[in-house]
N, C-alpha and C. Protein backbone atom coordinates (compact mmCIF):
# COMPACT_ATOMS: atom_id res chain seq x y z
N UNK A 1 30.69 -46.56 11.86
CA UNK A 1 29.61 -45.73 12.39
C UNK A 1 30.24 -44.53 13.11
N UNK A 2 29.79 -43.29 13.09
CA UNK A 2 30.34 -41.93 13.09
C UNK A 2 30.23 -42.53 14.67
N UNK A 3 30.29 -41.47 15.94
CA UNK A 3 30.54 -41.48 17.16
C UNK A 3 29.32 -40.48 16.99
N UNK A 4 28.63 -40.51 18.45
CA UNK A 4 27.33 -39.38 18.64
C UNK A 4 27.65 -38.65 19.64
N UNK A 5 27.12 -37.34 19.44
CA UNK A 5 27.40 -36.30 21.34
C UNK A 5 26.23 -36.74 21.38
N UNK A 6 26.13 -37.23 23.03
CA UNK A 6 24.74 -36.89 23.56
C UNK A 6 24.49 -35.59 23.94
N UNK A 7 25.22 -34.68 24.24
CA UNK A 7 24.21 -33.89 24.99
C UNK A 7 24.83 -32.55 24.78
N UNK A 8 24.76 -31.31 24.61
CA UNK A 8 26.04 -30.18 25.07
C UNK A 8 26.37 -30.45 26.12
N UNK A 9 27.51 -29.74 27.27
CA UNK A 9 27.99 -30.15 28.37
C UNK A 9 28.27 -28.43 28.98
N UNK A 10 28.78 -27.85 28.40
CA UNK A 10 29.48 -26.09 28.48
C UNK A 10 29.32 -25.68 27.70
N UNK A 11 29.67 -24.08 27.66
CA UNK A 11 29.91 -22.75 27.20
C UNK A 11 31.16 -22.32 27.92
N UNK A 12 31.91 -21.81 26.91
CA UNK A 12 32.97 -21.06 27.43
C UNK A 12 32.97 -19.51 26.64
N UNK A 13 33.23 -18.45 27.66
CA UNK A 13 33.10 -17.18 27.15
C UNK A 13 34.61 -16.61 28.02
N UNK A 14 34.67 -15.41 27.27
CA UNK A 14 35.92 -14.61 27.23
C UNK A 14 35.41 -13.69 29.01
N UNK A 15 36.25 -13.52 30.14
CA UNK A 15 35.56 -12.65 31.00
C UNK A 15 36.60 -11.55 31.06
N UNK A 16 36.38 -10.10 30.88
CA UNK A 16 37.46 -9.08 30.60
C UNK A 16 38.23 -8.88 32.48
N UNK A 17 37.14 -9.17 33.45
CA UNK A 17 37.41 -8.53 34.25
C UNK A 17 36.14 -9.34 35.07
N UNK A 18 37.25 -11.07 36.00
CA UNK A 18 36.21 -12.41 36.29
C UNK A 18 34.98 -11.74 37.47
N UNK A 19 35.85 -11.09 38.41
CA UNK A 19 34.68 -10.59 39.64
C UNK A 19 33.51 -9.74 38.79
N UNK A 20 33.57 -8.95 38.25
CA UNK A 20 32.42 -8.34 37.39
C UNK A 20 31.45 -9.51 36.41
N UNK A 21 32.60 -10.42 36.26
CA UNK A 21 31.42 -11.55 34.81
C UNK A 21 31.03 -12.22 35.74
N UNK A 22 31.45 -12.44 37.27
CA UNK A 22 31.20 -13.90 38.33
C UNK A 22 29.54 -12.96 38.85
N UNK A 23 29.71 -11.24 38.77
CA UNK A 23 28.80 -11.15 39.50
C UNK A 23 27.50 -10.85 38.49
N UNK A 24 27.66 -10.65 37.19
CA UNK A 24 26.58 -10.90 36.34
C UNK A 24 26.08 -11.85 36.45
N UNK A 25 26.49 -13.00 35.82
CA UNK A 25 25.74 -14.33 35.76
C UNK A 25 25.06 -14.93 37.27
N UNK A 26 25.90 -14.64 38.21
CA UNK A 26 25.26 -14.65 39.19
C UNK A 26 24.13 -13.97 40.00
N UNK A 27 24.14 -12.48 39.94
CA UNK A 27 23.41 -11.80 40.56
C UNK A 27 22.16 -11.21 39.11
N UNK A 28 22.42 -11.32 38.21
CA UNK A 28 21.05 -10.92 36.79
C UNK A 28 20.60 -11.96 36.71
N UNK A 29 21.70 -13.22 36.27
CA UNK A 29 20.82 -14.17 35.48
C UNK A 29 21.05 -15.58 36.07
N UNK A 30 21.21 -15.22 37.73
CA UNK A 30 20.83 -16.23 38.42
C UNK A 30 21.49 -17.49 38.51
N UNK A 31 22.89 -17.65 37.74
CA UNK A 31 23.48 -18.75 37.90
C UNK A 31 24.41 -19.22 38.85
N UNK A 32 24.70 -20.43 39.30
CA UNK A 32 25.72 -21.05 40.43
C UNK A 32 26.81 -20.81 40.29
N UNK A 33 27.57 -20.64 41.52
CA UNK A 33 29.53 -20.75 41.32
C UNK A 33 29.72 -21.85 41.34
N UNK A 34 30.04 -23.25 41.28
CA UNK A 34 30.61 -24.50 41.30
C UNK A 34 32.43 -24.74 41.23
N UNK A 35 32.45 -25.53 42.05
CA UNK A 35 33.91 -26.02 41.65
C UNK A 35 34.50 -26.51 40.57
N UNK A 36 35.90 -25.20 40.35
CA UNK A 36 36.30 -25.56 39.08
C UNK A 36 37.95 -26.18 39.02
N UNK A 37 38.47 -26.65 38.74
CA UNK A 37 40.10 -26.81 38.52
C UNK A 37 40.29 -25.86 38.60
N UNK A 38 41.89 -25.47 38.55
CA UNK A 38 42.58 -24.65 38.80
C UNK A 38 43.52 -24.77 37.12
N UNK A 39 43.22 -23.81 36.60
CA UNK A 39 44.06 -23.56 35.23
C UNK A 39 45.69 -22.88 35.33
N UNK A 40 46.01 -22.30 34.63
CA UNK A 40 46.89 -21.44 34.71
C UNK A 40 46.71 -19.79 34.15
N UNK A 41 45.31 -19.72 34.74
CA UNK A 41 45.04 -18.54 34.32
C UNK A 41 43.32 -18.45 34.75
N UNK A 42 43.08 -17.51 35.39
CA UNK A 42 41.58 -17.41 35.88
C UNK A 42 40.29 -17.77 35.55
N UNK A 43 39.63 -18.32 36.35
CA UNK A 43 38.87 -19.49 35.78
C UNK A 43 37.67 -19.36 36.81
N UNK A 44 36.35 -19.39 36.41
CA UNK A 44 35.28 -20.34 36.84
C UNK A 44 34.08 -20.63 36.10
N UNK A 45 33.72 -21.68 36.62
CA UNK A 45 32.57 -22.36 36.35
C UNK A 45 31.32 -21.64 37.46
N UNK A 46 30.31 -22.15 36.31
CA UNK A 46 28.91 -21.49 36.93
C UNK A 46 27.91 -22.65 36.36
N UNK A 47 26.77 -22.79 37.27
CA UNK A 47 25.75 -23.96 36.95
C UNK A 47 24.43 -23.29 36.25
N UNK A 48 23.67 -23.84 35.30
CA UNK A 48 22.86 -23.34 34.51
C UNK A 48 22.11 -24.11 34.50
N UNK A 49 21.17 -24.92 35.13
CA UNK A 49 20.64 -25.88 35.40
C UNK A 49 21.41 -26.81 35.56
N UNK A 50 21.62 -28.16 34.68
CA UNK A 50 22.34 -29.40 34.32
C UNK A 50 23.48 -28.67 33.47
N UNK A 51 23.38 -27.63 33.42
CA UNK A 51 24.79 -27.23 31.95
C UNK A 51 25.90 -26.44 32.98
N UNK A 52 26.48 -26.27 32.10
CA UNK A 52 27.43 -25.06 32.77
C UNK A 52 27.69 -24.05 31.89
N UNK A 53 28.18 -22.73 32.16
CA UNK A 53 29.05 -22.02 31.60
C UNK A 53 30.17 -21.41 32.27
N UNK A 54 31.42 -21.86 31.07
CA UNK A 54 32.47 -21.46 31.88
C UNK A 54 33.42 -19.92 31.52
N UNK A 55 33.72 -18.91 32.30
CA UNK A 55 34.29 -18.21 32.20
C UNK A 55 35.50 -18.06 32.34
N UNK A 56 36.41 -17.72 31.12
CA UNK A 56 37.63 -17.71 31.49
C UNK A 56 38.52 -16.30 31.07
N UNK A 57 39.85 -15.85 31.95
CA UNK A 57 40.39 -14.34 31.50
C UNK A 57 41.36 -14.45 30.89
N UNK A 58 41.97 -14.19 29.99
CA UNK A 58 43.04 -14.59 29.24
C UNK A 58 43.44 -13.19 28.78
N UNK A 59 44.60 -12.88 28.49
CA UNK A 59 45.27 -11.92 27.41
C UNK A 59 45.35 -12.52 26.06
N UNK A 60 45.99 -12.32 25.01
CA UNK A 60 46.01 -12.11 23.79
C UNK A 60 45.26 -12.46 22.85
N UNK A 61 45.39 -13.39 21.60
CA UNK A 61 44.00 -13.62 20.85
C UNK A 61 43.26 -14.57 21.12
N UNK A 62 42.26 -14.06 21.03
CA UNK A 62 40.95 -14.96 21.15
C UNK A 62 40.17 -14.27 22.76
N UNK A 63 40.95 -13.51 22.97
CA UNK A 63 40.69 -12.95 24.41
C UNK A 63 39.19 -11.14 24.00
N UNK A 64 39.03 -11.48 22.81
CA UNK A 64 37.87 -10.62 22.46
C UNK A 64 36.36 -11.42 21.78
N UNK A 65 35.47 -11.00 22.82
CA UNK A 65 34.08 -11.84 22.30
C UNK A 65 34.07 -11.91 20.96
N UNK A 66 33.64 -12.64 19.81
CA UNK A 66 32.67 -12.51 18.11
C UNK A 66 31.60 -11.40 18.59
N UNK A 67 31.32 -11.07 17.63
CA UNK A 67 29.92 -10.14 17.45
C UNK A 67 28.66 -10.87 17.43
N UNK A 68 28.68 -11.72 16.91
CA UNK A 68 27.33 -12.40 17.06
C UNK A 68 26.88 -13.78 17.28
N UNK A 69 28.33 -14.61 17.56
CA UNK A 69 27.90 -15.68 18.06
C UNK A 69 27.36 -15.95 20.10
N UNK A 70 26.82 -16.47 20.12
CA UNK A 70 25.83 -16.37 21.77
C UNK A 70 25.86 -17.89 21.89
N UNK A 71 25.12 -17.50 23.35
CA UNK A 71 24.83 -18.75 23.63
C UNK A 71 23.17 -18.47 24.30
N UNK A 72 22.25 -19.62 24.17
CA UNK A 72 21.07 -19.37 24.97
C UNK A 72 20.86 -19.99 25.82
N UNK A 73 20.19 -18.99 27.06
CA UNK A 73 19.83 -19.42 28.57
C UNK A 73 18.65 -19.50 28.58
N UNK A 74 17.46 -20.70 29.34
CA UNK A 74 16.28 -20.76 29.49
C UNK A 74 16.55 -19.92 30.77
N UNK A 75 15.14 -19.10 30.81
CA UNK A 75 14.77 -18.60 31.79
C UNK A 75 13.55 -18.29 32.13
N UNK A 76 12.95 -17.83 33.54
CA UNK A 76 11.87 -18.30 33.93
C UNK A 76 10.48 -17.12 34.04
N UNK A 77 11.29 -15.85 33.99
CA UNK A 77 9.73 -14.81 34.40
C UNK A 77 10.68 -14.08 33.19
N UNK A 78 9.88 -13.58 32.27
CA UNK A 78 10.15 -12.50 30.97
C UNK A 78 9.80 -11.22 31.97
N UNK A 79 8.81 -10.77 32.55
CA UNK A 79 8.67 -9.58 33.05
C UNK A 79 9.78 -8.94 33.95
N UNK A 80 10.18 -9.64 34.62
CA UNK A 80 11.20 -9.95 36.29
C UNK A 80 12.61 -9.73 35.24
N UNK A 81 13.35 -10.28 34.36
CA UNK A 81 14.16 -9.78 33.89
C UNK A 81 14.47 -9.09 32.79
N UNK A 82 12.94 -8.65 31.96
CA UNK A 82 13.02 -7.37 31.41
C UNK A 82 13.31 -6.31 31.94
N UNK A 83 12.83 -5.72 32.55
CA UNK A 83 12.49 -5.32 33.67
C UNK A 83 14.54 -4.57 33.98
N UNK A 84 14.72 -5.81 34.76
CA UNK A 84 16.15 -5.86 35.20
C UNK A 84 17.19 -5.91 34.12
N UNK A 85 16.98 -6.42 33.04
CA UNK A 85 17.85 -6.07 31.58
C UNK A 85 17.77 -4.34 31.26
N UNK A 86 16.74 -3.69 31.01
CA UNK A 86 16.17 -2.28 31.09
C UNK A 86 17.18 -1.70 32.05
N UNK A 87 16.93 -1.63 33.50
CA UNK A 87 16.97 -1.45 33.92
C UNK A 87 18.85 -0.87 34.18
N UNK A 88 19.52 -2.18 33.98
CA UNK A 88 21.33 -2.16 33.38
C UNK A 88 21.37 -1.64 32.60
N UNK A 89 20.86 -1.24 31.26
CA UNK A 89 21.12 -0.93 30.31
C UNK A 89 21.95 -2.13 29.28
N UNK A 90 21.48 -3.34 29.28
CA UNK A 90 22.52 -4.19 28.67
C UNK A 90 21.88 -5.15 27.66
N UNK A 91 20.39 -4.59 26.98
CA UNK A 91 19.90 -5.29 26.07
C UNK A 91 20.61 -4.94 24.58
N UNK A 92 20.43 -6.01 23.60
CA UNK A 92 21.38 -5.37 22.45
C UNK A 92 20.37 -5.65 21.20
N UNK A 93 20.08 -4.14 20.95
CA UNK A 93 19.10 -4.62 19.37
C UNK A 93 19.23 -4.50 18.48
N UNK A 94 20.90 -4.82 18.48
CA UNK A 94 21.68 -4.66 17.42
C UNK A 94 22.18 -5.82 16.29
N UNK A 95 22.49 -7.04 16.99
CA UNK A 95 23.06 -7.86 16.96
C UNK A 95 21.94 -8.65 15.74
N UNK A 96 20.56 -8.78 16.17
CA UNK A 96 19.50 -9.77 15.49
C UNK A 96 18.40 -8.57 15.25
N UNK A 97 18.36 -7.67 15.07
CA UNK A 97 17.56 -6.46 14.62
C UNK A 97 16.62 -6.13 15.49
N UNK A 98 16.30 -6.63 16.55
CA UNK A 98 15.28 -6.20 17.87
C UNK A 98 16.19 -7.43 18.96
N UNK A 99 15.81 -6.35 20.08
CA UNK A 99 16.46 -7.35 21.69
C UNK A 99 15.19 -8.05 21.75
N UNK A 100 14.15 -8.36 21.62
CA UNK A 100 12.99 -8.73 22.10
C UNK A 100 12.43 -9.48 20.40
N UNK A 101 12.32 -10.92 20.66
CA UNK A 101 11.94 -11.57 19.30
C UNK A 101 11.06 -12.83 20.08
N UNK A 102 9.75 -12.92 19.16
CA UNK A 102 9.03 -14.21 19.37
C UNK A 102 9.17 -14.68 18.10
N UNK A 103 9.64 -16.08 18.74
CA UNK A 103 9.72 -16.96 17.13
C UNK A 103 8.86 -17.59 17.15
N UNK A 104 8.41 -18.19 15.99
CA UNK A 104 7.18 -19.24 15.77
C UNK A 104 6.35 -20.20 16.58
N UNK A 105 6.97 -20.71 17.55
CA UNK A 105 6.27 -21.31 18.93
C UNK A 105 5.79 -21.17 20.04
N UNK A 106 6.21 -19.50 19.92
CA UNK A 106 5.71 -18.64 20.67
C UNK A 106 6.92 -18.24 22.03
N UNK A 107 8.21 -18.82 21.57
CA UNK A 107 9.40 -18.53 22.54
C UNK A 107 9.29 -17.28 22.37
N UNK A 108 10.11 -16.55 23.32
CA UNK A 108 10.57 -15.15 23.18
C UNK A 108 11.75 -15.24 23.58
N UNK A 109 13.10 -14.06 23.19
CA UNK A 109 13.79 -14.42 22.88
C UNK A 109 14.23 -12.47 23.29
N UNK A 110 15.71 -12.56 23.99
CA UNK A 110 16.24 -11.06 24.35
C UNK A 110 17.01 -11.41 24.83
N UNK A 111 18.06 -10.30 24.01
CA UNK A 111 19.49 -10.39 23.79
C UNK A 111 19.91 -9.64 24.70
N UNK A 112 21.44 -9.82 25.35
CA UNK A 112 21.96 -8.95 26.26
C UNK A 112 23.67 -8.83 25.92
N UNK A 113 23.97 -8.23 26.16
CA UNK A 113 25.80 -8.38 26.53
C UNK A 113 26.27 -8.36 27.84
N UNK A 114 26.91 -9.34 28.26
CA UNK A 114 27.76 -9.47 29.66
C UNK A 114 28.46 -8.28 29.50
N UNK A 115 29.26 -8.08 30.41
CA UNK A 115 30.16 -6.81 30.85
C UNK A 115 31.26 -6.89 29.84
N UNK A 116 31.66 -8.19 29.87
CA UNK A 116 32.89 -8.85 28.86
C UNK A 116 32.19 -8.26 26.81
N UNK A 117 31.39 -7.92 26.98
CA UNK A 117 30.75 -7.91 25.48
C UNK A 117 30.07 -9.35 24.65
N UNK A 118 30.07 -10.19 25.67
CA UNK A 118 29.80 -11.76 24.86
C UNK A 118 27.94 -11.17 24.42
N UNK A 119 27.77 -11.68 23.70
CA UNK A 119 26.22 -11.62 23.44
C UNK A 119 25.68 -13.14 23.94
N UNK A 120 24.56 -12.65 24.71
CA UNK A 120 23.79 -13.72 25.53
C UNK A 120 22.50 -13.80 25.30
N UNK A 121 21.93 -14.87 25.02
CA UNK A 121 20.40 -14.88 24.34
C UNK A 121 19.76 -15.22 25.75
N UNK A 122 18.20 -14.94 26.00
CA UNK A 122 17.70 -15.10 27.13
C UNK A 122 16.15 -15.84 26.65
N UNK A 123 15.94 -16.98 26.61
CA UNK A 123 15.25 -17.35 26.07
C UNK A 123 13.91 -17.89 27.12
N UNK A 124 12.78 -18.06 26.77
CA UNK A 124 11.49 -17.95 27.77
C UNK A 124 10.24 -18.61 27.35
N UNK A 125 10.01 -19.44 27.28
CA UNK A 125 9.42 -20.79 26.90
C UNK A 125 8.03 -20.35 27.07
N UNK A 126 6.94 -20.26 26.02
CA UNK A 126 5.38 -20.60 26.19
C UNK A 126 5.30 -18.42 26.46
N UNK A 127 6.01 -17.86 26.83
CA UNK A 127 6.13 -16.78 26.87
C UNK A 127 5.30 -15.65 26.20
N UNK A 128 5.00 -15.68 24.74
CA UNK A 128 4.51 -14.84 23.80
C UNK A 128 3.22 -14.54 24.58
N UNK A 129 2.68 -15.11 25.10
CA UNK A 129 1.19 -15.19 25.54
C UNK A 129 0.84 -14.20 26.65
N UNK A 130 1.92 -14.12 27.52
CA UNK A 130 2.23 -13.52 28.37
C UNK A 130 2.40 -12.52 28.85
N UNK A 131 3.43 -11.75 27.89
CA UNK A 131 4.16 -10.60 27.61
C UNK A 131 3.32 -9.54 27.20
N UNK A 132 3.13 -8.39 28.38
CA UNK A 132 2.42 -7.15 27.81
C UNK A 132 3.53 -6.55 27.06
N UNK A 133 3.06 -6.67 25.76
CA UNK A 133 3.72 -6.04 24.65
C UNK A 133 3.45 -4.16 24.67
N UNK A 134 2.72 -4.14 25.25
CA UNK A 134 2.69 -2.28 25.09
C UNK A 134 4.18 -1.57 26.19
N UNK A 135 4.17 -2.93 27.01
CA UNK A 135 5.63 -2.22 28.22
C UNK A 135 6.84 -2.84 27.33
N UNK A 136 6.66 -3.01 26.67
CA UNK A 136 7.81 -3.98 25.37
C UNK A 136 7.98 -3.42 24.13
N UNK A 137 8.26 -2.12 24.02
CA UNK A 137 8.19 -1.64 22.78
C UNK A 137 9.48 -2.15 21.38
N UNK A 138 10.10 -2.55 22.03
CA UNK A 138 10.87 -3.84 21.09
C UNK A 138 10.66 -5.00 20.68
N UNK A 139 9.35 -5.26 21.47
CA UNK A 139 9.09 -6.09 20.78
C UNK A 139 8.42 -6.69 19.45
N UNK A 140 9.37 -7.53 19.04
CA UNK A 140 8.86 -8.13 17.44
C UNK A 140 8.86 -9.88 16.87
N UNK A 141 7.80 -9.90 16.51
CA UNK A 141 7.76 -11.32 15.69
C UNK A 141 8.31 -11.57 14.55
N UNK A 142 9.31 -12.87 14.86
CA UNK A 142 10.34 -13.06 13.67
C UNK A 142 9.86 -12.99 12.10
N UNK A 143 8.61 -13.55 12.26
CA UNK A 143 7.53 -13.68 11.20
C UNK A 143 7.09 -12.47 10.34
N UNK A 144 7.08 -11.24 11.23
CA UNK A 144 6.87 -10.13 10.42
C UNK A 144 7.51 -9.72 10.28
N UNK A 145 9.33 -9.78 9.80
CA UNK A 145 10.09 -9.13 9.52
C UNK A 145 11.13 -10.28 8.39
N UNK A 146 10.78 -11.55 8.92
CA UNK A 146 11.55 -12.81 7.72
C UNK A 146 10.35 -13.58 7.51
N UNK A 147 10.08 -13.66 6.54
CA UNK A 147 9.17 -15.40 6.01
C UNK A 147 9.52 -16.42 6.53
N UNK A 148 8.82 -17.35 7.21
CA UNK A 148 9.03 -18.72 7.39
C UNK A 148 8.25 -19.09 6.69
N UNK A 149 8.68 -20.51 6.52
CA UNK A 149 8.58 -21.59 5.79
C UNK A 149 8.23 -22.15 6.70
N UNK A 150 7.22 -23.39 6.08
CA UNK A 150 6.54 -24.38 6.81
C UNK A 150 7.18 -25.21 7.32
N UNK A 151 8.41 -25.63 7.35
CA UNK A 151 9.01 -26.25 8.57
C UNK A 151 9.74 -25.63 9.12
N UNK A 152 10.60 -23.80 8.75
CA UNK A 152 10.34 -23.47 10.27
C UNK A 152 9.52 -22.76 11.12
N UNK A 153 8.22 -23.29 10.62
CA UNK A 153 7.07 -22.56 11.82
C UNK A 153 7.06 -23.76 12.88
N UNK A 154 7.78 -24.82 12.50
CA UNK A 154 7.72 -25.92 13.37
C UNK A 154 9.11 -25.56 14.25
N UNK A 155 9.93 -24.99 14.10
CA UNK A 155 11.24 -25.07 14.99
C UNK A 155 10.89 -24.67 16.43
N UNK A 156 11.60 -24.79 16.89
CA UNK A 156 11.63 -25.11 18.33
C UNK A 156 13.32 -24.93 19.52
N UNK A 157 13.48 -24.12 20.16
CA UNK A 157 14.56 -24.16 21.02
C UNK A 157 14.57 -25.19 21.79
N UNK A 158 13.77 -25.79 22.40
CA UNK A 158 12.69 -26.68 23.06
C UNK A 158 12.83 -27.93 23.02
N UNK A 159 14.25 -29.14 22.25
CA UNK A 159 13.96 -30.06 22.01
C UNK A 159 13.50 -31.21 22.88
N UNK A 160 13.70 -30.86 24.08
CA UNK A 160 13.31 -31.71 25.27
C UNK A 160 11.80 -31.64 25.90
N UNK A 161 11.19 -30.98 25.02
CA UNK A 161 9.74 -30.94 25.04
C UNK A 161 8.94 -31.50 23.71
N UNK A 162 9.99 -32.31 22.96
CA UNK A 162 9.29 -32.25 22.20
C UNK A 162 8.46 -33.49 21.79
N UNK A 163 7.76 -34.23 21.66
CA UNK A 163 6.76 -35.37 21.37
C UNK A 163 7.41 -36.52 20.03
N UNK A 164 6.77 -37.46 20.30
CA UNK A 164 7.33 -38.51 18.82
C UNK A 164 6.88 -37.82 17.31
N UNK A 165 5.68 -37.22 17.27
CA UNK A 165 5.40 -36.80 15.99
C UNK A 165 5.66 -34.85 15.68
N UNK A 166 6.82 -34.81 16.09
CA UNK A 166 7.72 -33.48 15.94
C UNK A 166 7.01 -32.28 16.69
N UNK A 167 5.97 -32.31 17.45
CA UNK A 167 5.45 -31.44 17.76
C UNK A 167 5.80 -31.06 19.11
N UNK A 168 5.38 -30.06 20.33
CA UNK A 168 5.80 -29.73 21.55
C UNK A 168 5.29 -30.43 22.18
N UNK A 169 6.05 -30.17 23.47
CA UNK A 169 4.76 -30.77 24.86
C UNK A 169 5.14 -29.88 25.68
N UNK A 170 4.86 -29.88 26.90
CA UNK A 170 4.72 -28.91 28.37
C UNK A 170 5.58 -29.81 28.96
């Protein structure tokens, strides 16, 4: 019998320059400093609810973000850090063809880059409903730009909401 992950645990991202990535995640998108080991090379951890993400500075390869692999953060007011994404200048509507995407369940979904260049998804639960789309002019539904298919109008970021017969809950 294979072995199972329960759960993710981290993220680890590239930080070009740690006091600048310690004060993003902290001061935009609201995450904890926590105690981390001591590596041989600059290091911290940050709390994301139950998760973490960890930042680390390194020289040579591997010491440059991918282009489009991310990671996604739940988060809690879409207006409050639109708003403050705008505001930096650090949304990217490059990466997935609009910074601002509602997918099928009505998540919404806006992309950013840390200082380091990592691409960071900002994801916002029950959201679509919400969102004055006229102060959102990026914004777009995944639906009118790719076809879904009937099971993925069912997908979901969400799995911890989700019910015995595949559907959501609150």
């Amino acid at each position: 019998m294979p072995v199972k992950a329960k759960q993710l645990n981290h993220v680890s991202v590239v930080a070009k320059d740690m006091a600048e990535s310690v004060r993003f995640y902290t001061e935009v998108l609201g995450l904890e400093v926590i105690p981390s080991p001591t590596f041989g090379f600059p290091v911290t951890w940050l709390a994301a609810g139950n998760l973490q993400v960890h930042l680390f500075e390194r020289e040579g390869p591997g010491s440059e973000p991918p282009a489009f692999h991310h990671f996604g953060l739940e988060m809690d007011d879409f207006a409050t850090v639109y708003e403050r994404v705008k505001a930096l200048g650090i949304d990217e509507p490059e990466a997935f063809f609009s910074a601002v995407y509602e997918l099928p369940d009505g998540t919404v979904q806006m992309y950013v880059r840390d200082p380091s260049g990592n691409l960071v998804e900002l994801d916002f639960r029950d959201a679509a409903s919400t969102v004055d789309r006229s102060r959102v002019p990026e914004y777009r539904r995944l639906a009118d730009d790719v076809a879904q298919s009937e099971a993925a109008r069912g997908a979901t970021l969400f799995l911890y909401h989700r019910t015995g017969d595949g559907s959501t809950s609150s």
